[in-house]
Structures are given as C-alpha cells and as structure tokens.
Protein backbone atom coordinates (compact mmCIF):
# COMPACT_ATOMS: atom_id res chain seq x y z
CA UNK A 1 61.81 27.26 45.72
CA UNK A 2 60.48 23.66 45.27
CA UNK A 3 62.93 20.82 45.72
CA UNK A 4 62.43 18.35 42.57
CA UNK A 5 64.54 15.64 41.49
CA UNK A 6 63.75 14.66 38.07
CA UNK A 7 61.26 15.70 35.52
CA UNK A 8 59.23 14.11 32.43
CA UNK A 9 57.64 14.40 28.99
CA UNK A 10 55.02 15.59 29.72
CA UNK A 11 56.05 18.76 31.55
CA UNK A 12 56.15 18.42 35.22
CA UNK A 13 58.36 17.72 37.83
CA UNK A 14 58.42 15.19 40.50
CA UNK A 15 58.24 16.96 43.73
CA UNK A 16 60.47 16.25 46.85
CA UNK A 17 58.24 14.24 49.61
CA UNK A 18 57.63 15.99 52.94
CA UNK A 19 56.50 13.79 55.99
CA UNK A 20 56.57 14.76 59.84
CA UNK A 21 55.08 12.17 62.25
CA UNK A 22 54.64 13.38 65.88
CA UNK A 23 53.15 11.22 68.39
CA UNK A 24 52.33 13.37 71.46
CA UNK A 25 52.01 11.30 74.91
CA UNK A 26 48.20 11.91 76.26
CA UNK A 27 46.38 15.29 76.03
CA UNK A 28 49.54 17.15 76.72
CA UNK A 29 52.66 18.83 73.95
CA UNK A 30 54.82 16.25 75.47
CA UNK A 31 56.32 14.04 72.90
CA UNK A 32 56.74 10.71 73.12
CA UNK A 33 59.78 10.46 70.75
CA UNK A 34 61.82 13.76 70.29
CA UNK A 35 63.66 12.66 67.57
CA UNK A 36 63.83 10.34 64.14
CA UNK A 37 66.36 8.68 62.72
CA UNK A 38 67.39 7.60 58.86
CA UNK A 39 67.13 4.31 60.32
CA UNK A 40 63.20 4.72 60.73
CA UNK A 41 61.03 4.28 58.22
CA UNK A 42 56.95 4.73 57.88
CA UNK A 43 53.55 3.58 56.20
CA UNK A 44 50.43 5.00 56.40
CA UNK A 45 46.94 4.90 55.11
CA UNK A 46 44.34 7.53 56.42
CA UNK A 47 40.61 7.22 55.50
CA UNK A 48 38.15 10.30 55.22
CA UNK A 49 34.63 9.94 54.12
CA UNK A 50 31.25 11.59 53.71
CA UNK A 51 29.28 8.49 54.74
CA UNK A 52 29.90 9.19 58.54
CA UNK A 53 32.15 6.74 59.19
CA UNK A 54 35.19 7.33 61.40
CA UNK A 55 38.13 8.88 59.97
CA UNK A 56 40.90 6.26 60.77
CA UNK A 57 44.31 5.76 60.12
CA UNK A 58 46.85 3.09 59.98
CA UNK A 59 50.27 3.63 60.58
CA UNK A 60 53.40 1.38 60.55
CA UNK A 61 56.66 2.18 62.17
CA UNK A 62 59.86 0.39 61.46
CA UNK A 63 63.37 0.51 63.13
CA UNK A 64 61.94 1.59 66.27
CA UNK A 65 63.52 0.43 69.76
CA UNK A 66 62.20 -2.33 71.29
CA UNK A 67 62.09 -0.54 74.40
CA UNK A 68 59.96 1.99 72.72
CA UNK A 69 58.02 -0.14 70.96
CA UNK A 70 56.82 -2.02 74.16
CA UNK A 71 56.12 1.12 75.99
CA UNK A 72 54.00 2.54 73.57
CA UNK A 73 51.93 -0.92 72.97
CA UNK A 74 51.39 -1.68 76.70
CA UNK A 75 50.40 1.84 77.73
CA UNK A 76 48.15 2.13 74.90
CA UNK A 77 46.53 -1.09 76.05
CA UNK A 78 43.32 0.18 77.28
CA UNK A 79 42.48 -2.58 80.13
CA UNK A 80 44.87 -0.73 82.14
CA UNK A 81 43.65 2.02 84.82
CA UNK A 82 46.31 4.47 83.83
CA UNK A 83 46.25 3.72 80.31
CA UNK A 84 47.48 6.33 77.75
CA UNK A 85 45.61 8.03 74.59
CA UNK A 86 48.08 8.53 72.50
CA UNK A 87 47.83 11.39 70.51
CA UNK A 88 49.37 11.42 66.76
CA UNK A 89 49.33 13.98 63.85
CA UNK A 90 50.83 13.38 60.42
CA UNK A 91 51.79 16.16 58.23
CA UNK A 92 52.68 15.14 54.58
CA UNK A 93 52.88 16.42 51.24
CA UNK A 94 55.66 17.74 49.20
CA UNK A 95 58.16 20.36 50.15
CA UNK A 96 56.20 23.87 49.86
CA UNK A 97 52.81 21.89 49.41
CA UNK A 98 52.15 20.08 52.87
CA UNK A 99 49.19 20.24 55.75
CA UNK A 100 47.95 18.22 58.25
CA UNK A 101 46.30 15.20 56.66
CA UNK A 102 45.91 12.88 60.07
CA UNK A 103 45.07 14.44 63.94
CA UNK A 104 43.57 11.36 65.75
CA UNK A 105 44.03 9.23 69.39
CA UNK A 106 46.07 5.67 68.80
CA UNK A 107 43.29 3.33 69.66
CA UNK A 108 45.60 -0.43 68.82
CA UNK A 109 49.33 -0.56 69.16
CA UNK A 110 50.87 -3.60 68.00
CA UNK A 111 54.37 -5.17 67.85
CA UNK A 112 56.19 -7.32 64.89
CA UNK A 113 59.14 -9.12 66.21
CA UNK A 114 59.48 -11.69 64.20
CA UNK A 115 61.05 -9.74 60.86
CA UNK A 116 64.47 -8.98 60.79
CA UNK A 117 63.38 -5.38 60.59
CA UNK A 118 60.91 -4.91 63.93
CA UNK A 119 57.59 -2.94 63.09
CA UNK A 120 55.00 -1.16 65.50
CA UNK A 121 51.31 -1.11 63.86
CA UNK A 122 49.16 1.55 64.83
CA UNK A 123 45.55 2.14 64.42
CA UNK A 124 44.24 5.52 65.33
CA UNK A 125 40.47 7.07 65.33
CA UNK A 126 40.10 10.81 65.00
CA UNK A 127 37.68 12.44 68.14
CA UNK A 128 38.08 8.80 69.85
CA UNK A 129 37.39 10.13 73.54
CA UNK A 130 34.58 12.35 72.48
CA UNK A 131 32.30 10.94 69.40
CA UNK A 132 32.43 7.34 70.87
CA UNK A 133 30.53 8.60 74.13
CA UNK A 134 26.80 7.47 74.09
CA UNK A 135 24.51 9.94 74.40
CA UNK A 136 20.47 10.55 74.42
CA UNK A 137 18.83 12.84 73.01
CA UNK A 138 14.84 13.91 72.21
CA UNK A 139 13.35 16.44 70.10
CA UNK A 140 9.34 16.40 70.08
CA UNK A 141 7.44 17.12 67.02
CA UNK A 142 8.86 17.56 63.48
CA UNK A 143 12.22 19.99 63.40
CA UNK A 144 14.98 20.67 60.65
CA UNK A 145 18.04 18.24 60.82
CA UNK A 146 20.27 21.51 60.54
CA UNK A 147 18.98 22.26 64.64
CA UNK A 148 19.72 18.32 65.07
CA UNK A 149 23.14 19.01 63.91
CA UNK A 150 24.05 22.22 65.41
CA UNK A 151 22.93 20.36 68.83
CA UNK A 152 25.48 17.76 68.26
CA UNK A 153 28.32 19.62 67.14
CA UNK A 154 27.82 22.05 69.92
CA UNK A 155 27.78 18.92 72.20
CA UNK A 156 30.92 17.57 70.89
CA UNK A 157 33.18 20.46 70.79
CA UNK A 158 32.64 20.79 66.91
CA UNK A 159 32.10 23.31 64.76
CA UNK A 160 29.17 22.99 62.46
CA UNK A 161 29.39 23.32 59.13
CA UNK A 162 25.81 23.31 57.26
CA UNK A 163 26.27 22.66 53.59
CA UNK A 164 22.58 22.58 52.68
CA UNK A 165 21.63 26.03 51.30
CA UNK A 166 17.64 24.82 49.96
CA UNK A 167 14.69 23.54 51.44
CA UNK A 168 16.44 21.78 54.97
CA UNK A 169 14.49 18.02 55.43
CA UNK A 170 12.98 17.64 59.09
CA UNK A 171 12.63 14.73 61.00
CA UNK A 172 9.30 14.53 63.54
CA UNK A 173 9.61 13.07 67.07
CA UNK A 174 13.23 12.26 66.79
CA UNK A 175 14.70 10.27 69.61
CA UNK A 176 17.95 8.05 70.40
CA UNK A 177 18.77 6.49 73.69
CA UNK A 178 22.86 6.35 74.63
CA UNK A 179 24.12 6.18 71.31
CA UNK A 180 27.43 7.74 70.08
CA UNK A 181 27.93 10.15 67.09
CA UNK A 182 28.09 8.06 64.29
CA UNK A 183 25.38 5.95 65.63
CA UNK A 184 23.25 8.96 65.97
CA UNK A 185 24.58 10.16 62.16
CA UNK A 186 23.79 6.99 60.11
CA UNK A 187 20.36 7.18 62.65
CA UNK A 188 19.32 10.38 60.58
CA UNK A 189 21.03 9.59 57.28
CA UNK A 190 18.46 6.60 57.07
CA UNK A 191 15.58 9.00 57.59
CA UNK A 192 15.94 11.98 55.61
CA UNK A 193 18.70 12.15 52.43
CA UNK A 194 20.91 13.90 54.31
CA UNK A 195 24.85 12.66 54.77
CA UNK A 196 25.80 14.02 58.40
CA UNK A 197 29.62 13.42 58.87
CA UNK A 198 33.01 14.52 61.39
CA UNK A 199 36.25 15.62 59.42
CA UNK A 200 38.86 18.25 60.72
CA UNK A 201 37.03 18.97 63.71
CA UNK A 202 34.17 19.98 62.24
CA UNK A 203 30.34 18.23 61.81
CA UNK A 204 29.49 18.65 58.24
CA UNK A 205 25.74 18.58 56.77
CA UNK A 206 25.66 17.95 53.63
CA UNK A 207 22.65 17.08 51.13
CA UNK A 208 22.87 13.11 49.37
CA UNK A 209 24.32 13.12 46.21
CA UNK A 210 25.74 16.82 46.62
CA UNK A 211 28.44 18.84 47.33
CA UNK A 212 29.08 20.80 50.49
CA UNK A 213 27.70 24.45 49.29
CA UNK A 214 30.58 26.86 50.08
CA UNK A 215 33.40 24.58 49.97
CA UNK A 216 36.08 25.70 46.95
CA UNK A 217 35.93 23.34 44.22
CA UNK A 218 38.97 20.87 43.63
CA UNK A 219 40.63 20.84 40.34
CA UNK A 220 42.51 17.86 39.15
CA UNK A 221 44.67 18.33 36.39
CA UNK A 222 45.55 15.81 34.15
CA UNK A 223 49.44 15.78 35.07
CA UNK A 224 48.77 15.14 38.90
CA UNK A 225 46.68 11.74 37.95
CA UNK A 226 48.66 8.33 38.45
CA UNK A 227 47.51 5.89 35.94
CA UNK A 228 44.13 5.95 34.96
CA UNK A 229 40.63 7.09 36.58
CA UNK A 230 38.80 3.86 37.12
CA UNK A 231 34.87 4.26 36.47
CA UNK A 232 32.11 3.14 38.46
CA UNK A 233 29.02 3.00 38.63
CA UNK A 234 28.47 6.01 40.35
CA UNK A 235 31.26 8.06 38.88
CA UNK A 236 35.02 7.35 39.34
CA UNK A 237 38.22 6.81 41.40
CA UNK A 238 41.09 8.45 40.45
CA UNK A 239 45.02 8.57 41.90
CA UNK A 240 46.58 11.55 42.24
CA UNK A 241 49.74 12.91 43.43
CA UNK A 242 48.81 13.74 47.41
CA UNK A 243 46.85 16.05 48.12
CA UNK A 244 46.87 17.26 51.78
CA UNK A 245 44.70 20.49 51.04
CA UNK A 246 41.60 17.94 49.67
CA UNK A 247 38.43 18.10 51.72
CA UNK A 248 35.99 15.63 51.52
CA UNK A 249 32.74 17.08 50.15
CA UNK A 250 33.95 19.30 48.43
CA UNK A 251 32.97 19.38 44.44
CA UNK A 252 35.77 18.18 42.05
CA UNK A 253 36.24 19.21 38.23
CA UNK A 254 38.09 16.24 36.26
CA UNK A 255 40.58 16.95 32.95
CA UNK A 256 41.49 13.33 32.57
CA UNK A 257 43.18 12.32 29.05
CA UNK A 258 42.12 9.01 28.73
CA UNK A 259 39.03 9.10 29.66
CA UNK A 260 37.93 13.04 28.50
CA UNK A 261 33.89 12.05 28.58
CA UNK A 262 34.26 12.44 32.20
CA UNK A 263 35.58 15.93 32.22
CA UNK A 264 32.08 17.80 31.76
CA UNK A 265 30.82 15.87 34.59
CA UNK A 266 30.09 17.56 38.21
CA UNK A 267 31.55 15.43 41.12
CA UNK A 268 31.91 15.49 44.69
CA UNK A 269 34.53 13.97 46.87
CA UNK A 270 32.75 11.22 48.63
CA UNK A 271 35.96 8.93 49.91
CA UNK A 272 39.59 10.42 50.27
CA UNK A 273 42.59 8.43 50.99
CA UNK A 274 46.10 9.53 51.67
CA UNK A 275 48.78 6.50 51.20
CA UNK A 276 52.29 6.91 51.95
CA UNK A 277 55.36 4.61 52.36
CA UNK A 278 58.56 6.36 52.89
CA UNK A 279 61.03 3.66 51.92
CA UNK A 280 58.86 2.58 49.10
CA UNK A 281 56.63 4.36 45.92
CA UNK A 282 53.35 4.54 47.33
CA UNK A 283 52.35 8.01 48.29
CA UNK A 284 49.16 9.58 46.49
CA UNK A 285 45.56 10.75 47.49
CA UNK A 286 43.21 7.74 46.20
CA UNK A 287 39.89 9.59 45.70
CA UNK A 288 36.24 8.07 45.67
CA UNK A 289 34.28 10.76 43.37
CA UNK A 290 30.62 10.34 42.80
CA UNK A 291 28.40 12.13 40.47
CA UNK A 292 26.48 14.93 41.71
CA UNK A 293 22.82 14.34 41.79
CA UNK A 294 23.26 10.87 41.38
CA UNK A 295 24.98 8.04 43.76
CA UNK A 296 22.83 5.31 45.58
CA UNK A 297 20.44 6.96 48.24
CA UNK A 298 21.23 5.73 51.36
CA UNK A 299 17.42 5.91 52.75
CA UNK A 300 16.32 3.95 49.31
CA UNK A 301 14.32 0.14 50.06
C-alpha cells in the first residue's frame, strides 16, 4: 500500500519520497560506497531533451567522508592514466511509483570544504565514453535520414527508435569528418526538420514540432501540478509532482485549472527535468511542453 503522510482539500495525498543513489566504480557492479547513512543528504537536477543535447545531471552529496570525497574527485580526474569513469544511476520517485530517472558516467567531481557541512558536486553525462567519440561518415547521393539514423544507433550500441510514420525527409551527399553524436545530430537537424536525439539508451527520430508516433501519451492531471503552468510562446511549462515514468517526446494532454484554455491543446514533451533535494522541498518533474505542429523550426533563416 502507498506510504502517505498527510493529505489536502483537494483530495490527494502527499506521497512518501523514494530515492536510491548508487555510484558503481568503472564499468564493473562494484560499488563505490556500500552503504548510506541518515547523516547523508542529496541534490540533484537531471536534464532530458529532444533538441539533442546531452542528457546531464548534477548531483550534490553532503556528509560524505573526506576520505571518500577525495578519492572519488582525484580518480575521476581525467588527466590521470588510470583514471576512473564513474558510473552512477539514480532511482527516485515515490514509494510504489519509482524508475530509473538518471544512468550516466561522472564526468567533474568536485569538493566543498569550506561549509561546516562538506559537499561533493558531481556532474555526469549519459553515453560519455561512447557518443563523445568522433566519427566520419559518407553517404553518396540523396538517402532517408531514418538509414542515417539506424547507421548511428547501430554504431553506438543504441537502439533506434524511428518516430516518423509519413513521408521520411532525405538528405543528398551527406558527409561529416570525426565528429561525435550530437555533432553529427544538430548536423542533420539543421538540414531537414527532423529532431534526432539519445535518451534511455535509445536514438530517437522524431519529426519537428511532433510527437514521437508510438510513444503512450502522458496525462497530467490537475492535482499532480505545483503552482501554476507558465505559458510561452510556444506552449507551456508546467511542475508536477515527479514523474520518473515521463519520456521525452512523448505527447502530453493538459487538465490545468487555472489556465483550462490550454487543456484542448496537443503537446509534446520537448524538455524534462527531474529536481530533487532530500533534506529540503524541491522534488518535481519541471516539464518544457511545446505545441504540436508549432514550435520554432530549427532549420528556419
């Protein structure tokens, strides 16, 4: 049965927070720390988008030992020969309603001595030792970005996802010389309107301004928003209680009370952030959603 501690007017209950933080030492199941204390306590901030950027994290860690806390920083310093990628997955959520949200390599680990409370900053990129490896490719004559893509996902261990079920754009004489993946992405997203991007393992293809066909649409209900959906010019952004299940991509349906013009509108999830602070009363999905159909087109003059 859910945990819940309190409830309110209007009807639902506050779930109990779930977090587990494991940061694995290289490619292997060993773990660098077996164990966490009360005395411990954690921020984060993971970033997800559609634009092809990398999906990064940010992660402080309090109450650590120093001893820890220096080995982790200097053998994640990556000047050294032997230098260690260290490996860390977050799981949060609530109790009964948690997944993975975070799976990436710790790329920047960074010591704060000089609070009375010590702190270890890390910043982590997803795929690290595979998408930032420069690569060259050539394809003569005009052919459909969906062979493009299913060449570089095969290439880099992903799974390809195409989410374009009408007419696929081609691209004639394409060529790149020792670029990496997201290089090679935003290289074809300012071609054709296509939005080429690396989440979950997976390389998704998606058409501009549209949602990834086959993905399950994501419903947010007016009692899991925090505050109010802010409106943009391209649609909205909207706080909700996390949601580790949310893909980005993926259309969203809207039932927002104050602001019910926008629930007949068609979105798609173009930015998803998960935000969590365990000693404090951040922790929420913040979610980028853009009109379907519409947006800014990335290939525009």
């Amino acid at each position: 049965m859910p945990v819940t501690v309190s409830s309110n007017d209007a009807g639902w209950n506050i779930p109990k927070r779930y977090l587990r933080l494991t940061l694995y030492r290289g490619r292997n199941t060993v773990r660098t720390f077996n164990t966490l204390t009360e005395d411990m306590y954690v921020k984060f901030n993971t970033t997800d988008a559609v634009s092809g950027a990398l999906t990064e994290a940010n992660i402080v860690i309090g109450g650590m030992l120093v001893q820890n806390m220096f080995n982790v920083a200097t053998s994640t310093t990556q000047w050294r020969k032997d230098w260690i990628q260290h490996r860390l997955v977050i799981e949060a959520g609530y109790y009964n309603h948690h997944s993975v949200i975070y799976d990436g390599i710790v790329v920047s680990a960074k010591p704060n001595l000089e609070s009375a409370n010590f702190t270890l900053s890390l910043k982590c990129i997803t795929g690290f030792e595979t998408i930032t490896e420069p690569r060259s490719y050539s394809f003569p004559g005009a052919v459909s970005v969906t062979m493009i893509a299913a060449k570089l996902a095969n290439d880099h261990g992903l799974a390809f996802v195409n989410g374009i079920t009408d007419a696929v754009p081609t691209i004639s004489d394409f060529t790149v010389t020792q670029q990496n993946l997201p290089g090679i992405m935003r290289t074809i997203s300012n071609a054709v309107p296509v939005n080429m991007y690396v989440s979950g393992g997976r390389l998704y293809l998606q058409k501009q301004n549209e949602p990834i066909a086959g993905l399950p649409t994501l419903s947010i209900r007016s009692q899991d928003i925090i505050g109010s959906p802010e409106p943009t010019d391209t649609g909205c952004i909207v706080n909700v209680r996390m949601k580790p299940q949310a893909r980005t991509g993926c259309p969203v349906s809207l039932n927002s009370i104050r602001y019910p013009q926008m629930n007949p509108i068609h979105f798609f999830l173009d930015v998803m952030s998960h935000v969590g602070d365990t000693c404090g009363r951040d922790w929420y999905t913040r979610l980028v959603l853009t009109k379907q159909g519409l947006g800014f087109l990335k290939n525009a003059e």
